[in-house]
Protein backbone atom coordinates (compact mmCIF):
# COMPACT_ATOMS: atom_id res chain seq x y z
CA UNK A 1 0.00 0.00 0.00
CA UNK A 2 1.20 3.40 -1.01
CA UNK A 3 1.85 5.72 2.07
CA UNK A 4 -0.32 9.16 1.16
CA UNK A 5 1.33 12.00 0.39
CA UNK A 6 -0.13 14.74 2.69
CA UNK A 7 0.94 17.77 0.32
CA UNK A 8 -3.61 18.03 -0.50
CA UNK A 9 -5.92 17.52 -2.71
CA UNK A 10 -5.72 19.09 -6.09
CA UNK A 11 -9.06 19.83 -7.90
CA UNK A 12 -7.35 19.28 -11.72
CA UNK A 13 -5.93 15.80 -10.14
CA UNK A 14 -9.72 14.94 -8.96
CA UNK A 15 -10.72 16.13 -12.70
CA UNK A 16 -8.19 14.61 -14.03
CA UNK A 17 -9.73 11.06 -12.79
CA UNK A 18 -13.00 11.84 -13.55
CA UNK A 19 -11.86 12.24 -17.11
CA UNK A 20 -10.15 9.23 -17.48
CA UNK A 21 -13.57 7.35 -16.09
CA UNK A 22 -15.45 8.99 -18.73
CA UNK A 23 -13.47 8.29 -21.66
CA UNK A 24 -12.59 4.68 -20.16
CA UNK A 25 -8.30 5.90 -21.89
CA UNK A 26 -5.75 8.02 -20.63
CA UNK A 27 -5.16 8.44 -24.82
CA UNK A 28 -8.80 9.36 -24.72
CA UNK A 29 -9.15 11.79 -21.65
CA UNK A 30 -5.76 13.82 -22.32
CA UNK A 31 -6.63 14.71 -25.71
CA UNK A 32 -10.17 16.00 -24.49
CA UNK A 33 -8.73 17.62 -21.71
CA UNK A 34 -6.07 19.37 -24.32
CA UNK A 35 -2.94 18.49 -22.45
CA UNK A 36 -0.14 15.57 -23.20
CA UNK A 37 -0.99 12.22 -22.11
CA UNK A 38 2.34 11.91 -19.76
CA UNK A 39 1.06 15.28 -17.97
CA UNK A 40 -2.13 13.58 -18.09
CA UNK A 41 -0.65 10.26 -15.92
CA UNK A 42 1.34 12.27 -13.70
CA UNK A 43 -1.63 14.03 -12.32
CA UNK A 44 -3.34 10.92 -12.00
CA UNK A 45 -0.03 9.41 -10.17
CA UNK A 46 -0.07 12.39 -7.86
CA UNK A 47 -3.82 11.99 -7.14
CA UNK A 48 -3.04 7.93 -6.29
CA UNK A 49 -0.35 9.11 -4.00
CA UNK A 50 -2.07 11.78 -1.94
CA UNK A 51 -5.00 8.95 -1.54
CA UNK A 52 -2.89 6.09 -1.38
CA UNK A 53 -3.86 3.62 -3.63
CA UNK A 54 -4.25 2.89 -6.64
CA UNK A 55 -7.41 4.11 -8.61
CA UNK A 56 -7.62 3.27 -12.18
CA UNK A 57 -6.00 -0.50 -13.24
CA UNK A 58 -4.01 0.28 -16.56
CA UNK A 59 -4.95 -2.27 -19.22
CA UNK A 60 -4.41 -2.74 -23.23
CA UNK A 61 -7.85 -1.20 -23.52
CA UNK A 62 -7.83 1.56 -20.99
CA UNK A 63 -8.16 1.33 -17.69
CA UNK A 64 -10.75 0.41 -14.81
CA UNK A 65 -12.13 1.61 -11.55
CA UNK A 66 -10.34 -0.57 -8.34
CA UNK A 67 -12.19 -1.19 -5.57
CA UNK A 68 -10.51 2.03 -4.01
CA UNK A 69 -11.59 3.80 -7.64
CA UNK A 70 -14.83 2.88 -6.93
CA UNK A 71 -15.15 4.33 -3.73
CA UNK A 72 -13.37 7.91 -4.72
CA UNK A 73 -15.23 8.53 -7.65
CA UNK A 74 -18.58 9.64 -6.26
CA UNK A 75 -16.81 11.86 -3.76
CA UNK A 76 -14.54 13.39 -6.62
CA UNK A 77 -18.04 14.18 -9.00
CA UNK A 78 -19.28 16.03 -5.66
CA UNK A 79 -16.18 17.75 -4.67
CA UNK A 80 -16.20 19.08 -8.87
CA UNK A 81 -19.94 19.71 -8.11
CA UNK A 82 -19.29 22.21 -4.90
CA UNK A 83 -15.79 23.64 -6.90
CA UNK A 84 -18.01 24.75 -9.48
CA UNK A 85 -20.98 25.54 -7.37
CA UNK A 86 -19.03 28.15 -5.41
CA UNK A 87 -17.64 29.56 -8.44
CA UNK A 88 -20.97 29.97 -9.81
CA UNK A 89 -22.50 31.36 -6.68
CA UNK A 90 -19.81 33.70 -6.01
CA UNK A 91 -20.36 34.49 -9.50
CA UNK A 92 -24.05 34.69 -9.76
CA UNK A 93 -24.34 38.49 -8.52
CA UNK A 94 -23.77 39.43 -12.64
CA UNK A 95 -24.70 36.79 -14.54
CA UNK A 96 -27.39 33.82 -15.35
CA UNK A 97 -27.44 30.19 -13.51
CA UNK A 98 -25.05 28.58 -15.23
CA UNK A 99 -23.05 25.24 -15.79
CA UNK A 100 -24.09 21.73 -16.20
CA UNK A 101 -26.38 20.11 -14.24
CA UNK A 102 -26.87 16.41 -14.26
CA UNK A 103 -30.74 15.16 -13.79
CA UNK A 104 -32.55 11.96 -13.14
CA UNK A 105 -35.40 10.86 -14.91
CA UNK A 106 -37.51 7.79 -14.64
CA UNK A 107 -38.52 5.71 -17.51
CA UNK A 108 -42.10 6.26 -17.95
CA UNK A 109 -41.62 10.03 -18.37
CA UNK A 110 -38.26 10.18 -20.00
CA UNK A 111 -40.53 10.72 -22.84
CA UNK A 112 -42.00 13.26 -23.58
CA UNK A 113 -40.01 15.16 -20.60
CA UNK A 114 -36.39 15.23 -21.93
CA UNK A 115 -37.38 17.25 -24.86
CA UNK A 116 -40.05 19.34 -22.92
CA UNK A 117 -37.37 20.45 -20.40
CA UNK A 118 -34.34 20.92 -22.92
CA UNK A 119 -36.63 23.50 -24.48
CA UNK A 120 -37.66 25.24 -21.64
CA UNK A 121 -34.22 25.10 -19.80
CA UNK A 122 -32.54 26.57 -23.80
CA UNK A 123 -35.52 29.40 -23.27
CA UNK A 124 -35.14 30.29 -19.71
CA UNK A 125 -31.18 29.44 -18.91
CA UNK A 126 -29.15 28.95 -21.99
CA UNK A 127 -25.49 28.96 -19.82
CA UNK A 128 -27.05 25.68 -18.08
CA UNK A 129 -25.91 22.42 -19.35
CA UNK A 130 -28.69 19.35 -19.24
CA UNK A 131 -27.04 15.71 -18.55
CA UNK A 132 -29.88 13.54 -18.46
CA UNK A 133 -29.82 9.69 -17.09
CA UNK A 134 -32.77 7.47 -17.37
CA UNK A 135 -32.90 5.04 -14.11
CA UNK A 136 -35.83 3.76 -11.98
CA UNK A 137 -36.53 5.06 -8.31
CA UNK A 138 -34.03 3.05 -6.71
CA UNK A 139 -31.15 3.88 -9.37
CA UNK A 140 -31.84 7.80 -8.84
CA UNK A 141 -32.35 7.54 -5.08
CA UNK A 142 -28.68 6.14 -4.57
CA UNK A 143 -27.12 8.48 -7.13
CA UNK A 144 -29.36 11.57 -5.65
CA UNK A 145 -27.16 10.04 -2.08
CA UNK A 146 -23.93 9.53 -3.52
CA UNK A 147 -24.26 13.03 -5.64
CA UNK A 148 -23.51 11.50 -8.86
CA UNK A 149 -27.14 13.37 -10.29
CA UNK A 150 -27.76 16.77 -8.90
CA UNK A 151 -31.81 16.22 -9.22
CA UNK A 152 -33.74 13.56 -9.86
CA UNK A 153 -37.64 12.09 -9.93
CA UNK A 154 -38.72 8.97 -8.03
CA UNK A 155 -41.53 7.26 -7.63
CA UNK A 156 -43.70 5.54 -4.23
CA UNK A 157 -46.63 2.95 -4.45
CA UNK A 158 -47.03 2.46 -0.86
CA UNK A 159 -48.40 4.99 1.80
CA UNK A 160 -46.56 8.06 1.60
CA UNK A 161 -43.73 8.97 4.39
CA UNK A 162 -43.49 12.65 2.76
CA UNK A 163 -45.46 15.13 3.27
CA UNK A 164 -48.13 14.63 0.44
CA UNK A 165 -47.42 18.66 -0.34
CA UNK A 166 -43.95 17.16 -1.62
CA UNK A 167 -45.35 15.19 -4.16
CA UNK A 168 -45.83 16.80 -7.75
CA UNK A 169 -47.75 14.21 -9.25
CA UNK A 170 -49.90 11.07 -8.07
CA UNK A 171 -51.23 8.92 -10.52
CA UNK A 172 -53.34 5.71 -10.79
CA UNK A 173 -51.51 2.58 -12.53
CA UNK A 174 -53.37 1.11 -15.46
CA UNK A 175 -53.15 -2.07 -17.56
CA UNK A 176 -51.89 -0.91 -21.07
CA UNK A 177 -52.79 -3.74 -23.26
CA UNK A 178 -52.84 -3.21 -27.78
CA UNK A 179 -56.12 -2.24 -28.61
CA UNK A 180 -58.67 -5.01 -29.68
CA UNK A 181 -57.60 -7.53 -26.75
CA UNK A 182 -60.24 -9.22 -24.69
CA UNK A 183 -60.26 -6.51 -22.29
CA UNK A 184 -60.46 -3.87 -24.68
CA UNK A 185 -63.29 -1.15 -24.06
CA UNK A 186 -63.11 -1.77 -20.55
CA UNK A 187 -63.12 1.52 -18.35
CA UNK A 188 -61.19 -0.34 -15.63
CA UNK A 189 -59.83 -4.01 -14.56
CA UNK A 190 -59.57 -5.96 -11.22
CA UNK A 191 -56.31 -6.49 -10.41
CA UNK A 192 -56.67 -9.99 -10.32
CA UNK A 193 -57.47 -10.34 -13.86
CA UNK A 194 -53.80 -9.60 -14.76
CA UNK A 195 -52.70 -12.75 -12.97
CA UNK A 196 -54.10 -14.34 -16.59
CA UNK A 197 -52.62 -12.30 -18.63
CA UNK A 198 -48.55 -12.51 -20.29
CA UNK A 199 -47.05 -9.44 -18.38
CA UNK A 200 -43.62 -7.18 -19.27
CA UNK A 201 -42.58 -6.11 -16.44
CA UNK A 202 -39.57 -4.30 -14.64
CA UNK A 203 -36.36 -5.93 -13.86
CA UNK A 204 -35.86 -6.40 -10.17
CA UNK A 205 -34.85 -4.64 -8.76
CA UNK A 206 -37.95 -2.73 -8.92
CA UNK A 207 -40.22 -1.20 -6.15
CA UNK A 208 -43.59 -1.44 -8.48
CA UNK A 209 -42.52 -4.52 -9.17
CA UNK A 210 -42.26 -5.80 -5.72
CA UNK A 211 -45.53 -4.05 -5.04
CA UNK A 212 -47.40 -6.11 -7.70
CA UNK A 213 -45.81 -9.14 -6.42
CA UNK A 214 -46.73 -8.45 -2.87
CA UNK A 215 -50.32 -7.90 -3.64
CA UNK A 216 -50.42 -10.97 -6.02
CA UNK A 217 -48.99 -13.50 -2.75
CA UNK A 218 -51.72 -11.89 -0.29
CA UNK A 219 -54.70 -12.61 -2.98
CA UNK A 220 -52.88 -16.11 -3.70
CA UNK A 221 -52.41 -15.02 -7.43
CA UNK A 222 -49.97 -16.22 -9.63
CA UNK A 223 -48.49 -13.63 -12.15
CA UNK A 224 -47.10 -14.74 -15.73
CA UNK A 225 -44.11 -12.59 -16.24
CA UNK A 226 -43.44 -13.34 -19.89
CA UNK A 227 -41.19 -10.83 -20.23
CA UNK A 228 -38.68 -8.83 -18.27
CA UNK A 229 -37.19 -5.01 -19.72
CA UNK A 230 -35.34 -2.13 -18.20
CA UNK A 231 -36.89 0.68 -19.79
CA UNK A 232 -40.67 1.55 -20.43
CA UNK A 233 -39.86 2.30 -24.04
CA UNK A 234 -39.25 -1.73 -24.26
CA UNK A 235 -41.92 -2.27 -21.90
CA UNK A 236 -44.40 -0.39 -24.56
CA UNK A 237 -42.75 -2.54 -27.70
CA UNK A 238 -43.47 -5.63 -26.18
CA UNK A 239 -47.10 -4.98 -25.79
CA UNK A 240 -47.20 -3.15 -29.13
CA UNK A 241 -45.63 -6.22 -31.27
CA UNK A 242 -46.05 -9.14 -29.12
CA UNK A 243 -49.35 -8.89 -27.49
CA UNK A 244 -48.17 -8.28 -24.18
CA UNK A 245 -49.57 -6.33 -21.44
CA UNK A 246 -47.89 -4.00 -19.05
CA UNK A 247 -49.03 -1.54 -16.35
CA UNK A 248 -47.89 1.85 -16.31
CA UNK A 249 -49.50 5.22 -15.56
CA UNK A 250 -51.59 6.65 -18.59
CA UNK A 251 -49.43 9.71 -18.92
CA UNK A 252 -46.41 7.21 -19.72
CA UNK A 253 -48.17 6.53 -23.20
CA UNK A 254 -49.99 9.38 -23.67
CA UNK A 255 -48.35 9.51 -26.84
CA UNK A 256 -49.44 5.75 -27.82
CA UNK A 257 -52.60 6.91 -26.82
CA UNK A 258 -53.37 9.84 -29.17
CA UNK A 259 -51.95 7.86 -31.98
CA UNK A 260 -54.76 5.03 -31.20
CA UNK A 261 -51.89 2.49 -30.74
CA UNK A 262 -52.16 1.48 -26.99
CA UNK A 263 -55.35 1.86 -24.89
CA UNK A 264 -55.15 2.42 -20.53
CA UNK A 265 -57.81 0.81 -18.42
CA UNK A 266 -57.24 1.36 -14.86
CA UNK A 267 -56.33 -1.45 -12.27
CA UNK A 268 -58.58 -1.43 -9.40
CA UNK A 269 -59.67 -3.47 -6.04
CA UNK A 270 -56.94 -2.65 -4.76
CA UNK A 271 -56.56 0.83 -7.20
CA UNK A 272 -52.92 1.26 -6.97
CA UNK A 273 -51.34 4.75 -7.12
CA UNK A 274 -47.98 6.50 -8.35
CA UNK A 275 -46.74 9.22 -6.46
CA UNK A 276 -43.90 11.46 -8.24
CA UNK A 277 -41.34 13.43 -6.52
CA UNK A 278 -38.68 15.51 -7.39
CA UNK A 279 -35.56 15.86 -4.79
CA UNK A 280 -32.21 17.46 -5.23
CA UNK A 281 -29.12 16.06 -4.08
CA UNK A 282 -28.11 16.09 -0.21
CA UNK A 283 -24.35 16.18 -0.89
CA UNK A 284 -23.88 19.38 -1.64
CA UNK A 285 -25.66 22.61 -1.67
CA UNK A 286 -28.14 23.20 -4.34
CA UNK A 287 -26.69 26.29 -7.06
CA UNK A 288 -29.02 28.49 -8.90
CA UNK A 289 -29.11 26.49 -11.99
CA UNK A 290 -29.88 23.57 -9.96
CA UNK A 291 -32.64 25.18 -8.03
CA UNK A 292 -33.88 26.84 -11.35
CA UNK A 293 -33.90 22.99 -13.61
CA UNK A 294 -35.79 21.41 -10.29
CA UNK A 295 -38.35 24.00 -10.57
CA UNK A 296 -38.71 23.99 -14.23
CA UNK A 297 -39.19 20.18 -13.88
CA UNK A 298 -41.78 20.02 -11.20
CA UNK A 299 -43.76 22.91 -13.43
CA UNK A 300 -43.26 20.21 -16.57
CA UNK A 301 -44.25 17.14 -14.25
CA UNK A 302 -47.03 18.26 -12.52
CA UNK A 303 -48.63 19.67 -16.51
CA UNK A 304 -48.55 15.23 -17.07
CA UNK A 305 -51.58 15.43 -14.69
CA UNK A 306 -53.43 17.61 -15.99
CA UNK A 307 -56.26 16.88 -18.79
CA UNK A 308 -55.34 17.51 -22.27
């Protein structure tokens, strides 16, 4: 084990390794970064001996995280985060929210709401840079901990431990089946119909998922996953093209819907209901153009609800 070098922390070593992550090459990171690749490796060697390990394994094609690399590299995205957060604040008395800010968005609303909040973010706050990542509730949750996404949305099923002002949309699941099935026309299901039908469901894990299961093993009902996905855009293929059926709020395929494609039919005894929220990450403190993207997304998530 290396002994650390107590000189400090430099914030170009921490980006530096951050680099390298992203591009998966030292080749690759120093000639994005603009500087020669043996600069590059020294400040990466310098980082290694101030922690004292090793961070990145060197290999033919590039290098990857250790287990100590693993452990540094959601502290080094927050200590970036707050570098450029102070700069920005300190900052902020002349000019607009600015810099990039890195947001969470579930699967059933990564469409339409990507595009929605690009344009209103380019309209509002054109120095702010959008990163979006798609995840379910669990995926954002940890990242929202770990500060790897500055805001994200999540979803609950279960009895809310938030205050329900928190919550910026609540939704009832449906069964989304391809119209003409033998449900079609319905205006609602029992949920234990679906326990004869050839579901697509989540991957675990999944907190719907576990939900549905749950409430399947108390009513004694056995559920035919026929298919398992890790995005809703799959989730709507499948019962599109194979004659599937999924459940999903009705705002996740409102599109579908208008185009006469899919048709919703709510579940019911027991009705089961989505709640939404939108949190920022805990790590560090919140700048402007994080504050200002939350807000804009809450406005954009909250219009889902509403009728037309």
């Amino acid at each position: 084990m290396q002994i650390p070098d107590r000189k400090g922390l430099q914030i170009e070593d921490l980006r530096c390794f951050v680099q390298a992550t992203e591009h998966g090459s030292l080749t690759a990171a120093a000639t994005a970064a603009g500087v020669a690749q043996s600069a590059f490796s020294r400040q990466l060697s310098r980082l290694e001996s101030t922690l004292g390990g090793r961070l990145l394994h060197r290999t033919g094609r590039g290098v990857m995280l250790t287990e100590l690399g693993r452990q540094v590299l959601p502290r080094a995205h927050a200590i970036l985060a707050d570098a450029s957060a102070l700069v920005e604040e300190a900052s902020g008395n002349w000019r607009q929210p600015a810099g990039v800010v890195n947001v969470g968005l579930l699967p059933s609303m990564s469409r339409p709401m990507t595009g929605r909040l690009f344009s209103r973010v380019r309209e509002e706050f054109p120095d702010i840079q959008l990163r979006v990542i798609e995840a379910y509730s669990g995926q954002i949750e940890v990242m929202l901990s770990e500060g790897s996404i500055d805001v994200g949305t999540f979803n609950r099923y279960r009895p809310l431990r938030r205050e329900s002002q928190d919550a910026v949309l609540s939704s009832p699941l449906c069964l989304i089946a391809a119209p003409g099935g033998p449900h079609g026309g319905k205006t609602s299901v029992r949920f234990a119909a679906l326990a004869g039908l050839p579901l697509v469901m989540p991957m675990r894990p999944n907190s719907l998922r576990a939900l549905f299961e749950e409430v399947a093993g108390k009513r004694h009902l056995d559920m035919q996953v026929a298919l398992e996905v890790s995005s809703a855009t799959a989730m709507k293929d499948a019962v599109m093209s194979c004659g599937l059926y999924a459940t999903l709020p009705a705002h996740a395929v409102q599109d579908e819907l208008a185009r006469g494609l899919l048709e919703v039919m709510p579940i019911t005894h027991p009705s089961i209901r989505q709640t939404t929220f939108i949190d920022v990450t805990r790590r560090r403190p919140a700048s402007s153009a994080v504050r200002e993207v939350a807000r804009l997304l809450a406005v954009l998530v909250r219009q889902l609800g509403s009728p037309g």
